[in-house]
C-alpha atoms as a PDB file:
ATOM      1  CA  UNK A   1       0.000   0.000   0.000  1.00  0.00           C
ATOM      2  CA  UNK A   2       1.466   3.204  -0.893  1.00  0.00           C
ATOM      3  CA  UNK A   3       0.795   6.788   0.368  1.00  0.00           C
ATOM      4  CA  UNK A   4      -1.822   7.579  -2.115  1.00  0.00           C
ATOM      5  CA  UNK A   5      -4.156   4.481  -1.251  1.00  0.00           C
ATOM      6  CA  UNK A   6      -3.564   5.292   2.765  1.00  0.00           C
ATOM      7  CA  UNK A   7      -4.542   8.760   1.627  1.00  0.00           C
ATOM      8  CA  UNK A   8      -7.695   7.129   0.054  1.00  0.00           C
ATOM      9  CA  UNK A   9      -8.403   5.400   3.013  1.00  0.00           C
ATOM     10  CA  UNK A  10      -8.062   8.345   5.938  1.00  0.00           C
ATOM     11  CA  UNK A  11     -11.965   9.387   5.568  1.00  0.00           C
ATOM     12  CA  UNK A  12     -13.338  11.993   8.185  1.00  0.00           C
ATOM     13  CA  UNK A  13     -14.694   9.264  10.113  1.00  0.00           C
ATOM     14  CA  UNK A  14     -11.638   7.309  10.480  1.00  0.00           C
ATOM     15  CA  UNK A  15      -9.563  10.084  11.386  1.00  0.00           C
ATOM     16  CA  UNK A  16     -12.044  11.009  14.317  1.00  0.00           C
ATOM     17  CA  UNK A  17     -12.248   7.037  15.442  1.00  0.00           C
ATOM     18  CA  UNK A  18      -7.940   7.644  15.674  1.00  0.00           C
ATOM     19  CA  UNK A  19      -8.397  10.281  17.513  1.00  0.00           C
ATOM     20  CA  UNK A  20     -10.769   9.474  19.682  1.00  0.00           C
ATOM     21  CA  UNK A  21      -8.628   5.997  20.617  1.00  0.00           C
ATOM     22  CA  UNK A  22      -5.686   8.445  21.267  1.00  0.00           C
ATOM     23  CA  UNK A  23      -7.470  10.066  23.446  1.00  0.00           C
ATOM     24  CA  UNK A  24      -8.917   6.482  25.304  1.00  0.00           C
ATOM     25  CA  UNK A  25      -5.352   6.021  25.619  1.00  0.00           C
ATOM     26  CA  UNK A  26      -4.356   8.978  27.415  1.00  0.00           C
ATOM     27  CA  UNK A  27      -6.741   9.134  29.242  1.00  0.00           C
ATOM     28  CA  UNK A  28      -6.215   5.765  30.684  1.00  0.00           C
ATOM     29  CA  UNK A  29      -2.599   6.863  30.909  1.00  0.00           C
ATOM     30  CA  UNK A  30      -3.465   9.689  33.066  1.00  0.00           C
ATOM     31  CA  UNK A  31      -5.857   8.124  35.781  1.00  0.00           C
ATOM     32  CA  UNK A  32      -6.132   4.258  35.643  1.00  0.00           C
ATOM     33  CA  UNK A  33      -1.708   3.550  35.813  1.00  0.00           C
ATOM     34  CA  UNK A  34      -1.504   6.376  39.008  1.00  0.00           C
ATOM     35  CA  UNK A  35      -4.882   5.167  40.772  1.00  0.00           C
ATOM     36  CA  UNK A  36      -3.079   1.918  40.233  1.00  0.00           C
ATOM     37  CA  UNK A  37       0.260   2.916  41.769  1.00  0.00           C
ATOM     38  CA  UNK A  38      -2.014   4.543  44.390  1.00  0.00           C
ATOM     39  CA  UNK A  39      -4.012   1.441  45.146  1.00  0.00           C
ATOM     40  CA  UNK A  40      -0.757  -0.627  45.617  1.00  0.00           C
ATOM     41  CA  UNK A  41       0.819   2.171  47.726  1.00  0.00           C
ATOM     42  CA  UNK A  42      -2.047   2.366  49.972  1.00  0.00           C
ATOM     43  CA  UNK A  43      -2.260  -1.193  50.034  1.00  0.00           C
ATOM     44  CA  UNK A  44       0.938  -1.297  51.477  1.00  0.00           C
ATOM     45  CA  UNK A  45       0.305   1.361  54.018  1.00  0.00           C
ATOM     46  CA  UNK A  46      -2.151  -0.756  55.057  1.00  0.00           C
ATOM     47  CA  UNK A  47      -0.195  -3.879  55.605  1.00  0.00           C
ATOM     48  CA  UNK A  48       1.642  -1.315  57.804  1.00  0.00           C
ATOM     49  CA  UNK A  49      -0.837   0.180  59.970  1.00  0.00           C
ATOM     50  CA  UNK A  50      -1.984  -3.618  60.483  1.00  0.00           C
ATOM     51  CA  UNK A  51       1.357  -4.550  61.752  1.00  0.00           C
ATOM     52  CA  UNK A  52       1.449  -1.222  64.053  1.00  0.00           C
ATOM     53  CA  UNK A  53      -1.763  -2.645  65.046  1.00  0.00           C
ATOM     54  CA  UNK A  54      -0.496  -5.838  66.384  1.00  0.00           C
ATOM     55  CA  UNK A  55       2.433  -4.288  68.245  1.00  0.00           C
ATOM     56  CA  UNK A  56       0.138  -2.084  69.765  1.00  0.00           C
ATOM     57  CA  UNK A  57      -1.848  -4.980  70.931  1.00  0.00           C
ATOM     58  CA  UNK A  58       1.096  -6.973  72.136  1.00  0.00           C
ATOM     59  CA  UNK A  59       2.533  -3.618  73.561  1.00  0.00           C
ATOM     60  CA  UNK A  60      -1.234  -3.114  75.856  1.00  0.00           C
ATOM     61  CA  UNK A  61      -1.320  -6.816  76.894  1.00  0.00           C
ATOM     62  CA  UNK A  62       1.833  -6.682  78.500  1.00  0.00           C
ATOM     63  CA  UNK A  63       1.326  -2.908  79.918  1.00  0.00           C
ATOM     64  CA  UNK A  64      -0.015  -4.460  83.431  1.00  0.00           C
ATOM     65  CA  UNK A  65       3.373  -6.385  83.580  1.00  0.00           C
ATOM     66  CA  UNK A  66       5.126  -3.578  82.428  1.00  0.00           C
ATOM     67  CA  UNK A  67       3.529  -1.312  85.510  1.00  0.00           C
ATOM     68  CA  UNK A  68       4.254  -3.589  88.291  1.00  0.00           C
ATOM     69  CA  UNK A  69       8.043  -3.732  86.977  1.00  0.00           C
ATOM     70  CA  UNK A  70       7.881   0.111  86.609  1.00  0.00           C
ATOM     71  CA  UNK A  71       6.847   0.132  90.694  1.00  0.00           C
ATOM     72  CA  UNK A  72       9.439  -2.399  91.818  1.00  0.00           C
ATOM     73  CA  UNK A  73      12.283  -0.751  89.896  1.00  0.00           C
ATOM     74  CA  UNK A  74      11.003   2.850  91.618  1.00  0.00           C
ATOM     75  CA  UNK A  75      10.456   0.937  95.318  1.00  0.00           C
ATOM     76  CA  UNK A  76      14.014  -0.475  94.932  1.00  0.00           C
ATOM     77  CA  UNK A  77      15.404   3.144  93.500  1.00  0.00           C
ATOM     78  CA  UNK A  78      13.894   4.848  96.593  1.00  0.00           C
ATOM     79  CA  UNK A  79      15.477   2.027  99.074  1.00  0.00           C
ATOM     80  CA  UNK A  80      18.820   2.585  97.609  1.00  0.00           C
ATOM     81  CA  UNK A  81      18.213   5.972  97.504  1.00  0.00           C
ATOM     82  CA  UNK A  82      17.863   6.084 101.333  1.00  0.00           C
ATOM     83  CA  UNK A  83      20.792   4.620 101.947  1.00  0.00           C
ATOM     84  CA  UNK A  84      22.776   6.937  99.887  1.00  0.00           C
ATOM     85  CA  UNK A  85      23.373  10.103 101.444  1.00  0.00           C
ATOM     86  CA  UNK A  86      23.503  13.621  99.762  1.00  0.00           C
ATOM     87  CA  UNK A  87      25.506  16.215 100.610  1.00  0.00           C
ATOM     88  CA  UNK A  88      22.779  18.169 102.458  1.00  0.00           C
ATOM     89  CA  UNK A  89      23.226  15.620 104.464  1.00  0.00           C
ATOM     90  CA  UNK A  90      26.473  15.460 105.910  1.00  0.00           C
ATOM     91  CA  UNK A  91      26.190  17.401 108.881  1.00  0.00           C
ATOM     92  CA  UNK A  92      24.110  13.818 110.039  1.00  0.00           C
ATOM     93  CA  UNK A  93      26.929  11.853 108.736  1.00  0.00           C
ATOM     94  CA  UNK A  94      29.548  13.001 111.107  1.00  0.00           C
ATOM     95  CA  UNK A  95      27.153  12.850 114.017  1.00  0.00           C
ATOM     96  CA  UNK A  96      26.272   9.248 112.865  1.00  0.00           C
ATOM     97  CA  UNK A  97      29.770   8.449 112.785  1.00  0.00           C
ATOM     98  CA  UNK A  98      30.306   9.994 116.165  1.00  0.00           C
ATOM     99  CA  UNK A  99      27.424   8.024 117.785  1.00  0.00           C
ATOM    100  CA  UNK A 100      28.712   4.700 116.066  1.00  0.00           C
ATOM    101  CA  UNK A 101      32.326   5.815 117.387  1.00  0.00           C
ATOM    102  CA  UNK A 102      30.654   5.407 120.757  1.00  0.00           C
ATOM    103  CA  UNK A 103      28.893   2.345 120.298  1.00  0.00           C
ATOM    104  CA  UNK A 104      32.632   0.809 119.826  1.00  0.00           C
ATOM    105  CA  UNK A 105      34.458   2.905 122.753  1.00  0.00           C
ATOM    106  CA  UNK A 106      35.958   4.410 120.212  1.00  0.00           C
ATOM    107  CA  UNK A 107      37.088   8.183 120.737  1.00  0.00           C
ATOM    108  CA  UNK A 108      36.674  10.835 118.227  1.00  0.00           C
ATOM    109  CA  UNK A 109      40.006  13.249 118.614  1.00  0.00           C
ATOM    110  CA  UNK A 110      39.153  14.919 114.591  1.00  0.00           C
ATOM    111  CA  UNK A 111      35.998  14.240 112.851  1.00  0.00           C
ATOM    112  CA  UNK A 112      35.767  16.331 109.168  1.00  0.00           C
ATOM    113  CA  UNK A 113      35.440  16.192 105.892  1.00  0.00           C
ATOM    114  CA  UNK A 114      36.880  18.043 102.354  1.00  0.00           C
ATOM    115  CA  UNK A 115      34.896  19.961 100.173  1.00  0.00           C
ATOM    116  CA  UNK A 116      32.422  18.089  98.212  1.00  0.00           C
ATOM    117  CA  UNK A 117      33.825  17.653  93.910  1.00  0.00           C
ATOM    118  CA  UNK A 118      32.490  16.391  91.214  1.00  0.00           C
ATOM    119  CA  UNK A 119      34.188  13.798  88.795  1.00  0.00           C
ATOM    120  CA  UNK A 120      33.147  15.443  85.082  1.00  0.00           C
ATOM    121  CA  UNK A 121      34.011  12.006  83.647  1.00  0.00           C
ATOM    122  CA  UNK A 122      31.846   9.931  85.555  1.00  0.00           C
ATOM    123  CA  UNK A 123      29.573  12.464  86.890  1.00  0.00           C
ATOM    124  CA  UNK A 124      29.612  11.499  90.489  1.00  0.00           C
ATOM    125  CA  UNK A 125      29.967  13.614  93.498  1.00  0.00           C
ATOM    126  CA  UNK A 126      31.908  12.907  96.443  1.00  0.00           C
ATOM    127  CA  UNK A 127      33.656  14.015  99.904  1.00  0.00           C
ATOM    128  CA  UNK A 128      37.018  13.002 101.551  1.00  0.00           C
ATOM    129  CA  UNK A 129      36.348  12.128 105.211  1.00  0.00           C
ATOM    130  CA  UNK A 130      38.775  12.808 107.889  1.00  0.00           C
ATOM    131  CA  UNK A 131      39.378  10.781 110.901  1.00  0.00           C
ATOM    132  CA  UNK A 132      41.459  10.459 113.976  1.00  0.00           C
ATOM    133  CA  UNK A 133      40.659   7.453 116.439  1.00  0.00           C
ATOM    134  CA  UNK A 134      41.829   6.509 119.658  1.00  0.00           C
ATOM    135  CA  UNK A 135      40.955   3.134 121.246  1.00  0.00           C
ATOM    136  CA  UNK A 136      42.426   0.149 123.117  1.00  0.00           C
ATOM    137  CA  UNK A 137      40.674  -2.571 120.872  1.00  0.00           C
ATOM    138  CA  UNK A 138      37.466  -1.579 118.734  1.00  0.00           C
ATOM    139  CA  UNK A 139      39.351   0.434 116.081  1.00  0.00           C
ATOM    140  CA  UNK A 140      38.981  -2.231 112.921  1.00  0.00           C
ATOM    141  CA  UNK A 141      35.439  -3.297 114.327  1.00  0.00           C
ATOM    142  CA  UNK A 142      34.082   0.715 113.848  1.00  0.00           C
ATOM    143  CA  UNK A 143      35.319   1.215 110.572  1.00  0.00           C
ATOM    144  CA  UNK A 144      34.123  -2.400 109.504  1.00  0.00           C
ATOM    145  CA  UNK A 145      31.031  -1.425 111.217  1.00  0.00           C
ATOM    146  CA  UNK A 146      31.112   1.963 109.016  1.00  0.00           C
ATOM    147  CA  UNK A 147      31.560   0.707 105.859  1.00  0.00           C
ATOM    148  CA  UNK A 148      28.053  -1.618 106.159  1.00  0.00           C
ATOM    149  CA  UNK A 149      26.384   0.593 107.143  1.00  0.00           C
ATOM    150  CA  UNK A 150      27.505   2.764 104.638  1.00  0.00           C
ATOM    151  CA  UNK A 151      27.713   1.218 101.719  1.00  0.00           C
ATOM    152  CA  UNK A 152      29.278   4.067  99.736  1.00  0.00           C
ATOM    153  CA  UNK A 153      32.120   4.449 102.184  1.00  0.00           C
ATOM    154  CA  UNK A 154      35.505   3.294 101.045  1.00  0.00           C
ATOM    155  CA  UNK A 155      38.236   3.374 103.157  1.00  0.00           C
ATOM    156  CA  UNK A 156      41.332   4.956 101.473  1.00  0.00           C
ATOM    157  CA  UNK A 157      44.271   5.465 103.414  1.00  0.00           C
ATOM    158  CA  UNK A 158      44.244   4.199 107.175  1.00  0.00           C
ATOM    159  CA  UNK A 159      47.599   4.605 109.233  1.00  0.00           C
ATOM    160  CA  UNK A 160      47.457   2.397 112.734  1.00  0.00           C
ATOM    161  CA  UNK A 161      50.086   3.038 115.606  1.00  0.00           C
ATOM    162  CA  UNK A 162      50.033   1.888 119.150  1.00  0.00           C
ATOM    163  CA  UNK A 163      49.918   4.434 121.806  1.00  0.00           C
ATOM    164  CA  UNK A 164      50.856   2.507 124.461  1.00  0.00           C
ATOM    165  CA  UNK A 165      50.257  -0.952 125.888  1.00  0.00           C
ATOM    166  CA  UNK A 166      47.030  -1.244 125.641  1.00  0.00           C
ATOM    167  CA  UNK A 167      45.723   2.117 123.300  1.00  0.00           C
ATOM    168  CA  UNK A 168      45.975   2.307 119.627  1.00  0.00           C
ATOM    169  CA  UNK A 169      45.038   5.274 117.112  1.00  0.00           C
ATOM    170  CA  UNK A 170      44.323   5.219 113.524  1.00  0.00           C
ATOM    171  CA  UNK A 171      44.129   8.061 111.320  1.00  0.00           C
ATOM    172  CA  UNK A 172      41.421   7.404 108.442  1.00  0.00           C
ATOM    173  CA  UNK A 173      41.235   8.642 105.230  1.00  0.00           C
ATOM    174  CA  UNK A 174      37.666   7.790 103.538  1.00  0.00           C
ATOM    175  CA  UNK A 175      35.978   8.435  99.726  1.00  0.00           C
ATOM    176  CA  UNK A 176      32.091   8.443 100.452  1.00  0.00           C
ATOM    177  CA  UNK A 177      29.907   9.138  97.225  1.00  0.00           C
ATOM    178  CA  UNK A 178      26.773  11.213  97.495  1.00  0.00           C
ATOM    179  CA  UNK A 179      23.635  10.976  95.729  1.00  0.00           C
ATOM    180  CA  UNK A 180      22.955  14.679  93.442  1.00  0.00           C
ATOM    181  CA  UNK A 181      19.040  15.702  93.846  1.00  0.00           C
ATOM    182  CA  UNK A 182      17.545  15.568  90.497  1.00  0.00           C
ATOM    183  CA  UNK A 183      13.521  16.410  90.125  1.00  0.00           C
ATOM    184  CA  UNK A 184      11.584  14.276  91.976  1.00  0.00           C
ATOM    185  CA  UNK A 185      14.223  12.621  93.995  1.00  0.00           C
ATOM    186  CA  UNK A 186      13.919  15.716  96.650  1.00  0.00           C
ATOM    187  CA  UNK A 187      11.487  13.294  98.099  1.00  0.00           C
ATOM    188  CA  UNK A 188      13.721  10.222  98.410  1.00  0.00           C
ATOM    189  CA  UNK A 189      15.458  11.245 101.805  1.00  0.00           C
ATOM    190  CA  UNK A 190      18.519   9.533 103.044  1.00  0.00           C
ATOM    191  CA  UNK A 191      17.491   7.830 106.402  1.00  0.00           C
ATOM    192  CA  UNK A 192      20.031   7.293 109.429  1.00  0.00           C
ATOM    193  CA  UNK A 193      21.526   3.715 109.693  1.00  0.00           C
ATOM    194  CA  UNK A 194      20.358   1.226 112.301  1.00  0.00           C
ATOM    195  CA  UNK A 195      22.077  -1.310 113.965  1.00  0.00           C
ATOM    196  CA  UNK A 196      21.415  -4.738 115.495  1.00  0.00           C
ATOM    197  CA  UNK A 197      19.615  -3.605 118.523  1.00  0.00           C
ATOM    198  CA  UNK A 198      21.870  -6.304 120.868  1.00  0.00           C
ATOM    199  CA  UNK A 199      24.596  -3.979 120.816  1.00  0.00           C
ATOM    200  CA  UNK A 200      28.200  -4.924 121.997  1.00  0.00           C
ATOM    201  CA  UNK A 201      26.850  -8.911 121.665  1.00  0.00           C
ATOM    202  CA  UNK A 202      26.919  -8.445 117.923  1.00  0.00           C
ATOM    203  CA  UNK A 203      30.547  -6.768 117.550  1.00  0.00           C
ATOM    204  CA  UNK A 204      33.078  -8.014 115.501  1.00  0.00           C
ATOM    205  CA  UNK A 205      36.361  -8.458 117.558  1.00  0.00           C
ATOM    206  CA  UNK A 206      39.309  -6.650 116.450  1.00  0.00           C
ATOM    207  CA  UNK A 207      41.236  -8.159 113.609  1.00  0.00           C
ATOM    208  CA  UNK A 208      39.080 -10.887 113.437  1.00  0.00           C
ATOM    209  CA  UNK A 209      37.961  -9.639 109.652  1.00  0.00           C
ATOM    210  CA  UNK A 210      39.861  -8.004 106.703  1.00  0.00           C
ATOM    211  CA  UNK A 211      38.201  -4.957 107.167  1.00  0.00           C
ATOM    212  CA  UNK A 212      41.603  -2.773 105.717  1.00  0.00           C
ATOM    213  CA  UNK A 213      41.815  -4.734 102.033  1.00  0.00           C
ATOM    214  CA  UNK A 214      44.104  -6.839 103.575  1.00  0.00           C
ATOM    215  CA  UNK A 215      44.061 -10.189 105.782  1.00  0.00           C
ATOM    216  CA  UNK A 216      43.497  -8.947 109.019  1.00  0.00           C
ATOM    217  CA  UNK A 217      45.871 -11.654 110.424  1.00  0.00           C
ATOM    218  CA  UNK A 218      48.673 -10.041 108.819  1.00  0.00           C
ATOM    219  CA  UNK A 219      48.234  -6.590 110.504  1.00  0.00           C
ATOM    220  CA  UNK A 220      47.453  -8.114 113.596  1.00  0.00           C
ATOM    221  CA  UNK A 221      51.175 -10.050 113.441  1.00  0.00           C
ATOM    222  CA  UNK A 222      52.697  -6.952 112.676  1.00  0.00           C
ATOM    223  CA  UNK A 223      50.956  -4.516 115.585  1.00  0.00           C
ATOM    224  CA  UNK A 224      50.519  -6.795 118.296  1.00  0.00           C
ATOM    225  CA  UNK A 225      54.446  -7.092 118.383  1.00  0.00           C
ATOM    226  CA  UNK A 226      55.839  -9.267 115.711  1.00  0.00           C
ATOM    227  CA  UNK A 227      57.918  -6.511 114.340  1.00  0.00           C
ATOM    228  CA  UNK A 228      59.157  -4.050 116.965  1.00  0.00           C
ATOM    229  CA  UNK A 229      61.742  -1.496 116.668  1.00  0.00           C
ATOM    230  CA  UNK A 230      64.740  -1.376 118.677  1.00  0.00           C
ATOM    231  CA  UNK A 231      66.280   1.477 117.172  1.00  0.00           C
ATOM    232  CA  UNK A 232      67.180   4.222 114.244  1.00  0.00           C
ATOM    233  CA  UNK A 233      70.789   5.383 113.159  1.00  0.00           C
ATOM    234  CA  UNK A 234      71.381   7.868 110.708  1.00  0.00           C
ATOM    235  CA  UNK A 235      74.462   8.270 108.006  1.00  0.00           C
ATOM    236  CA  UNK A 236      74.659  10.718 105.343  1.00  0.00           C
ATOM    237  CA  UNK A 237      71.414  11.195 105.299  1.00  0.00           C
ATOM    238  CA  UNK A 238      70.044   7.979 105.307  1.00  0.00           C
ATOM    239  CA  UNK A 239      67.865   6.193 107.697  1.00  0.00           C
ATOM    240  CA  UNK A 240      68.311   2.350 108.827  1.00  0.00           C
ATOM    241  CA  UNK A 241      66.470   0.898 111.554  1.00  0.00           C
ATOM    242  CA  UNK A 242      67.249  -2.107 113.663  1.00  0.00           C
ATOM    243  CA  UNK A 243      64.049  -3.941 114.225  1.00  0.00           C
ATOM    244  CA  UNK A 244      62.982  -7.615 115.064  1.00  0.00           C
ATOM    245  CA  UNK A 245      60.780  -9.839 112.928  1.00  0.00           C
ATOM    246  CA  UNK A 246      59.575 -13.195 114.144  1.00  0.00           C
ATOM    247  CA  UNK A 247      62.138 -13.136 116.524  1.00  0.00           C
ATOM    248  CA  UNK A 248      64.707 -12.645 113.852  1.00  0.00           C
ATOM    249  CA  UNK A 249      66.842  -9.206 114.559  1.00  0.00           C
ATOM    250  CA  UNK A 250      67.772  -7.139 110.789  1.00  0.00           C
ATOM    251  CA  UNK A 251      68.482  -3.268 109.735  1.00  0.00           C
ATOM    252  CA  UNK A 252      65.928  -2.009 106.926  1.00  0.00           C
ATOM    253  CA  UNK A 253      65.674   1.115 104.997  1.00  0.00           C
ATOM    254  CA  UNK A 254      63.140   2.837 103.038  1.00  0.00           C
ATOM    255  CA  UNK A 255      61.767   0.836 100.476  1.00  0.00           C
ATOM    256  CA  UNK A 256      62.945  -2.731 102.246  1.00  0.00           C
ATOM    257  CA  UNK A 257      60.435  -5.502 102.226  1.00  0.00           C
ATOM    258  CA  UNK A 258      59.429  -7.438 106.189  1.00  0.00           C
ATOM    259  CA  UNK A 259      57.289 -10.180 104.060  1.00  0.00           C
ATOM    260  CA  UNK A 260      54.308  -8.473 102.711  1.00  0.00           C
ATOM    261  CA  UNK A 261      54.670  -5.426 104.107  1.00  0.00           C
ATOM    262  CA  UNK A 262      57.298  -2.661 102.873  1.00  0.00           C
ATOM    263  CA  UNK A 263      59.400   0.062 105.141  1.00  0.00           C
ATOM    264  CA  UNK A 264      58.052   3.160 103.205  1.00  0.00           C
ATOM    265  CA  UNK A 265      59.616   5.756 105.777  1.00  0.00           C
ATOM    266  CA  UNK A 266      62.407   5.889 108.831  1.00  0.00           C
ATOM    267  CA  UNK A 267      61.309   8.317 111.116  1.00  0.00           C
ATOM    268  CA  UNK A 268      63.979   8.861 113.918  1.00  0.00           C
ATOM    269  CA  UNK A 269      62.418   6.797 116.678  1.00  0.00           C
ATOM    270  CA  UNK A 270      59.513   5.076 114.433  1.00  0.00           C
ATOM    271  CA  UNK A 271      59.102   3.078 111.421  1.00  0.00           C
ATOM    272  CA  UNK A 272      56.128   3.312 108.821  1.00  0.00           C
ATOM    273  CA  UNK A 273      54.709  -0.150 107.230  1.00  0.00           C
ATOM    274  CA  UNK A 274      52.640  -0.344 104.283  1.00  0.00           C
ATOM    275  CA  UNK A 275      50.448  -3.619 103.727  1.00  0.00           C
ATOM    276  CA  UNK A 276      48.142  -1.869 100.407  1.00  0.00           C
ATOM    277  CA  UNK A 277      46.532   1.082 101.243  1.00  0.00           C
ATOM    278  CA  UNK A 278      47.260   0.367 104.872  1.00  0.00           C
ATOM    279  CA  UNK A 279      49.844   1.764 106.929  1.00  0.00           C
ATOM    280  CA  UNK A 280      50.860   0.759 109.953  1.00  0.00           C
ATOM    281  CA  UNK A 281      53.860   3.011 112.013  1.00  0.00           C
ATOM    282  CA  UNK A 282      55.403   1.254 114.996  1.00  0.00           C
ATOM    283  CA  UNK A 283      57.575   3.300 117.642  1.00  0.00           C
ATOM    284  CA  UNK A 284      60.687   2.040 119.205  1.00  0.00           C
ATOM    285  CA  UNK A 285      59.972   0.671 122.653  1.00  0.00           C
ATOM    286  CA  UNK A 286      56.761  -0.998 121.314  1.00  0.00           C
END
């Protein structure tokens, strides 16, 4: 067929039934392809929403569980929030330590504390506490006593020497951590410690724990006379001191090694022992 025959052909009325299928076309283009797109769409919207649904569901069936969890974790943040004190409240503290001191026969010759910081890193706030005991035999007991009942108490330097015969004194060094106020916590109040209400029956007995970080036995060997000192010479500026260990007599210097405990300074008529973080300073004549 050649150009003049389709010319032949293209009649008004054929022409207009082209035109008109064009237009079928793009119209069906237009709206039936997007309302398509837009079915499947909203189809999947709807898969969606059904899914949201069934969370939802599962989330409210397991709301009453979810409560009672919610009040035990708050019950058990207010508990251990009244045993942590703030530092509002350290004005009690000391007098808590005071009246324990007593409990103990324990006498109270310096009872203070730093000023409180703040560690940026691990946001925490804190207070050094400052102590200076006297007693003949209820020293370890208190500050084992101490650190139950405050939990956030921890002992950091402690240095024990003997007074006399009977009398020691220990000067402590303590880290306790406070709890900051945030919101509603204002109504979580630290409460005083109690204690076993049969008093003296329920003490510990001196060195009978390792209340210092270190086996009580040891310290008790070394201050209840297995090292004494017999005396100090000096030479050029250096210290030795003649002492007796387990019966054994040697000289030692600064930095020397008695077992597990190390000479960390020569005083002229004492001697300073370090078993960790404890240190222990015997006199001559001890």
């Amino acid at each position: 067929m050649n150009w003049d025959d389709l010319r032949a052909r293209l009649t008004p009325a054929v022409i207009i039934c082209i035109i008109l299928f064009l237009l079928a076309a793009a119209v069906f283009g237009l709206r039936y392809l997007p309302a398509k797109e837009r079915a499947a769409q909203l189809q999947k919207e709807l898969e969606q929403a059904q899914d949201t649904e069934m969370m939802l569901t599962a989330a409210i069936a397991q709301l009453p569980g979810l409560e009672g969890q919610r009040a035990e974790l708050t019950e058990s943040i207010q508990r251990q929030s009244e045993k942590i004190p703030t530092q509002f409240d350290l004005p009690q503290v000391l007098e808590f330590l005071r009246a324990t001191a007593d409990r103990f026969g324990v006498a109270v010759d310096k009872l203070d504390h730093d000023p409180v910081v703040r560690d940026t890193k691990n946001q925490t706030l804190s207070v050094m506490v400052n102590m200076i005991l006297r007693s003949e035999s209820g020293l370890l007991s208190y500050i084992d006593e101490v650190q139950k009942l405050l939990p956030t108490f921890h002992v950091q330097m402690i240095e024990l020497a003997r007074v006399d015969r009977l009398q020691f004194t220990a000067q402590v060094r303590g880290q306790l951590f406070l709890r900051e106020i945030v919101g509603q916590d204002v109504y979580y109040a630290w409460k005083v410690p109690s204690y076993d209400a049969e008093g003296t029956d329920s003490w510990v007995p001196v060195f009978a724990k390792d209340v210092l970080g270190w086996p009580s036995a040891a310290i008790a060997g070394i201050v209840n006379g297995g090292i004494r000192v017999l005396g100090v010479i000096e030479r050029e500026g250096q210290r030795t001191a003649l002492i007796t260990a387990n019966g054994t007599r040697q000289w030692v210097s600064q930095g020397d090694w008695l077992g597990d405990a190390q000479v960390v300074e020569v005083e002229p008529k004492a001697v300073t022992l370090a078993l960790g973080t404890t240190k222990l300073k015997l006199s001559m004549g001890e």
